[in-house]
Protein backbone atom coordinates (compact mmCIF):
# COMPACT_ATOMS: atom_id res chain seq x y z
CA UNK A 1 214.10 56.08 8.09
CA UNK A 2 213.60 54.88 11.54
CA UNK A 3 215.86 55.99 13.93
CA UNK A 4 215.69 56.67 17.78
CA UNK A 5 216.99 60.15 17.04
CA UNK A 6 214.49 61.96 19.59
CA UNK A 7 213.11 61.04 22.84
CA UNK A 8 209.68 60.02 21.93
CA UNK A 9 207.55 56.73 22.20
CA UNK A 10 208.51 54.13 19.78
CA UNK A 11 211.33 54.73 16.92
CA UNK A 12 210.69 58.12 15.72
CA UNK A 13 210.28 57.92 11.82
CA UNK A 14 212.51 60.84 9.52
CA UNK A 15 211.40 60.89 5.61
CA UNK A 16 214.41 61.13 3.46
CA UNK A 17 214.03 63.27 0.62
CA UNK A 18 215.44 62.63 -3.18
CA UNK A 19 218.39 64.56 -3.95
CA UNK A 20 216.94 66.45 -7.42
CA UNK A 21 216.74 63.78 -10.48
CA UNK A 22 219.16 61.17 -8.88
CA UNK A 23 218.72 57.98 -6.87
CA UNK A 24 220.08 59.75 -3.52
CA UNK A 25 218.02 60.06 -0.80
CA UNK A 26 218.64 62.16 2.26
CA UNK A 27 217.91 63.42 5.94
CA UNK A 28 220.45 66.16 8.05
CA UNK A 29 220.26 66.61 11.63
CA UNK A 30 223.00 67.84 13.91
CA UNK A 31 223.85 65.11 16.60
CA UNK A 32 226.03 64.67 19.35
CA UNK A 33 229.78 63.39 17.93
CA UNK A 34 229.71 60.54 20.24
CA UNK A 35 226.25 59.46 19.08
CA UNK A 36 226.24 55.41 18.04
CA UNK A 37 222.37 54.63 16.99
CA UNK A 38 220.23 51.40 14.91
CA UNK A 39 218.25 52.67 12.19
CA UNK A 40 216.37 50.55 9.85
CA UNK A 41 214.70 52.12 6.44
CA UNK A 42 210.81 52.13 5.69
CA UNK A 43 210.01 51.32 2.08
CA UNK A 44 206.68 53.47 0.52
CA UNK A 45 205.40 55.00 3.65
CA UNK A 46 202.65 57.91 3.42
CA UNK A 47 202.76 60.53 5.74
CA UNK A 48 200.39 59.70 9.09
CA UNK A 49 200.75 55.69 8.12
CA UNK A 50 201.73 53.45 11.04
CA UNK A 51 204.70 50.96 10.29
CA UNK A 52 205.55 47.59 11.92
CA UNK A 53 209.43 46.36 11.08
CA UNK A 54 207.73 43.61 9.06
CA UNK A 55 208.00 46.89 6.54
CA UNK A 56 211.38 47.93 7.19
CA UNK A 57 214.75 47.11 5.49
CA UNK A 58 218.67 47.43 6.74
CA UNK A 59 221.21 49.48 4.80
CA UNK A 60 221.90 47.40 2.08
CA UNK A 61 224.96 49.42 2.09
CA UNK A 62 226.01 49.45 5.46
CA UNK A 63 228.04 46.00 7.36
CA UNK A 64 227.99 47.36 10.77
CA UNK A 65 224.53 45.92 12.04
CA UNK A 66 223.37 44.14 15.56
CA UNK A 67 220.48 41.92 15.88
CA UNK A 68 218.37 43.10 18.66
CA UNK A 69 215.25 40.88 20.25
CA UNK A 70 212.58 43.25 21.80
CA UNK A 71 211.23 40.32 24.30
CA UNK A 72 212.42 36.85 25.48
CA UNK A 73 211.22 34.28 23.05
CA UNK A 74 210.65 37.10 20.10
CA UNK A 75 212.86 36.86 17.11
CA UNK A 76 215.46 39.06 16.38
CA UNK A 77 215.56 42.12 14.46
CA UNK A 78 218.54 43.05 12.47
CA UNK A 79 219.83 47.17 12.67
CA UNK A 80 222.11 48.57 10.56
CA UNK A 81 224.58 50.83 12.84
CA UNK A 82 225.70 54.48 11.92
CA UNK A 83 228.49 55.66 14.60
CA UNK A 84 229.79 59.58 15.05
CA UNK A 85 233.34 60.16 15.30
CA UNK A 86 233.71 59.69 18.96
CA UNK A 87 230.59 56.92 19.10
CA UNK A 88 231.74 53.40 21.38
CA UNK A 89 233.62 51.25 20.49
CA UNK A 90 230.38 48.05 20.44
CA UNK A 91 232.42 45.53 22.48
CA UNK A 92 230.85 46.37 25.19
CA UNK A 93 227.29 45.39 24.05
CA UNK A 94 228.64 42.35 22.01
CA UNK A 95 229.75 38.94 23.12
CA UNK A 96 233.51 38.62 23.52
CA UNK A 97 235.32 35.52 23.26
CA UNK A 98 237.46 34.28 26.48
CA UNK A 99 235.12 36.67 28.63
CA UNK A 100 232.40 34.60 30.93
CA UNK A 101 228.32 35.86 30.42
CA UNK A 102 226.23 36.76 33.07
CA UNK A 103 222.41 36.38 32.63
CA UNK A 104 219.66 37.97 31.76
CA UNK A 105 216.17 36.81 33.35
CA UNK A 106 212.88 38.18 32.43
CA UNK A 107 210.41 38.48 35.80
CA UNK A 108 206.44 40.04 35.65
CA UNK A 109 206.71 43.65 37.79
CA UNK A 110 202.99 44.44 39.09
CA UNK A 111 202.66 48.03 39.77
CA UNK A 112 200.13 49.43 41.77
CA UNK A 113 200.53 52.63 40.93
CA UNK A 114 200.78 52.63 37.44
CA UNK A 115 197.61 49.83 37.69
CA UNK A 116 199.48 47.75 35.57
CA UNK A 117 201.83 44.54 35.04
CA UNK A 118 205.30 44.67 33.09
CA UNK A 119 208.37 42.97 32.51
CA UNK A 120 211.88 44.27 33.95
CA UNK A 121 214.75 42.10 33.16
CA UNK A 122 217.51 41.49 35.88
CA UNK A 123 221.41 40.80 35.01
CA UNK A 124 223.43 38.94 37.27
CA UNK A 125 227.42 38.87 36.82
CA UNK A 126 228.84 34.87 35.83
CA UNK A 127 229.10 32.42 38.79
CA UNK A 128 226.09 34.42 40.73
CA UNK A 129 224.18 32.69 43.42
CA UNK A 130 220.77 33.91 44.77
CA UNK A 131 221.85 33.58 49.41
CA UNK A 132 219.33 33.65 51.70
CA UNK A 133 218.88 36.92 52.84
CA UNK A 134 219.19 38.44 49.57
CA UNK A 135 222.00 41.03 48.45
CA UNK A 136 222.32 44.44 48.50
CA UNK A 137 220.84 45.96 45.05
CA UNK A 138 221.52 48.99 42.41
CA UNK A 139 218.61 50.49 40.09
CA UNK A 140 220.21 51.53 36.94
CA UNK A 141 217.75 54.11 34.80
């Protein structure tokens, strides 16, 4: 299973194990109750083999999912959802109706001190308007 379940590079991958002679497969962790996280599963992998999503299924069994693109003009990826107890309510990450969008533009970031180019995206609120003189910004982590 893939699942961004620890803070590591790319989505941390969790074998499942059979439960004895049945079709059940498995994986425990303790997580926070609160915890809402995508998870897609990896058919056939062999331990130290690298995966692409190209080799990756949803929960057949689960109809909470999100489609997710990675980059502007890349196709979307579908999750499947699992939410704790407490986990947020996803309205807040998914378009409402009767409530206006903002956008979201891609621009290239050249960093000297990494040595390196990347892109950062930057959302601006419905009925924004670049002024002269700029605005005032916020950094979000």
């Amino acid at each position: 299973m893939l699942a961004p379940l620890q803070n590591v590079p790319r989505m941390p991958y969790f074998p499942l194990r059979r439960l004895l002679s049945t079709d059940v497969w498995y994986k425990s962790w303790q997580v926070r109750d609160d915890l809402r996280f995508g998870y897609r599963f990896v058919l056939n992998m062999q331990p130290g083999e690298e995966y692409g999503l190209q080799e990756t299924r949803i929960d057949p069994l689960n109809p909470d999912q999100l489609d997710v693109a990675f980059d502007e003009g890349q196709p979307t990826t579908t999750f499947s959802i699992a939410a704790m107890p407490r986990g947020q309510d996803p309205k807040w990450i998914t378009k409402q109706a009767g409530i206006p969008n903002g956008k979201v533009e891609r621009y290239p970031f050249k960093s000297e001190i990494l040595g390196n180019e990347r892109a950062i995206w930057v959302y601006t609120p419905p009925g924004y308007e670049l002024v002269k003189g700029g605005h005032p910004y916020a950094c979000a982590p």
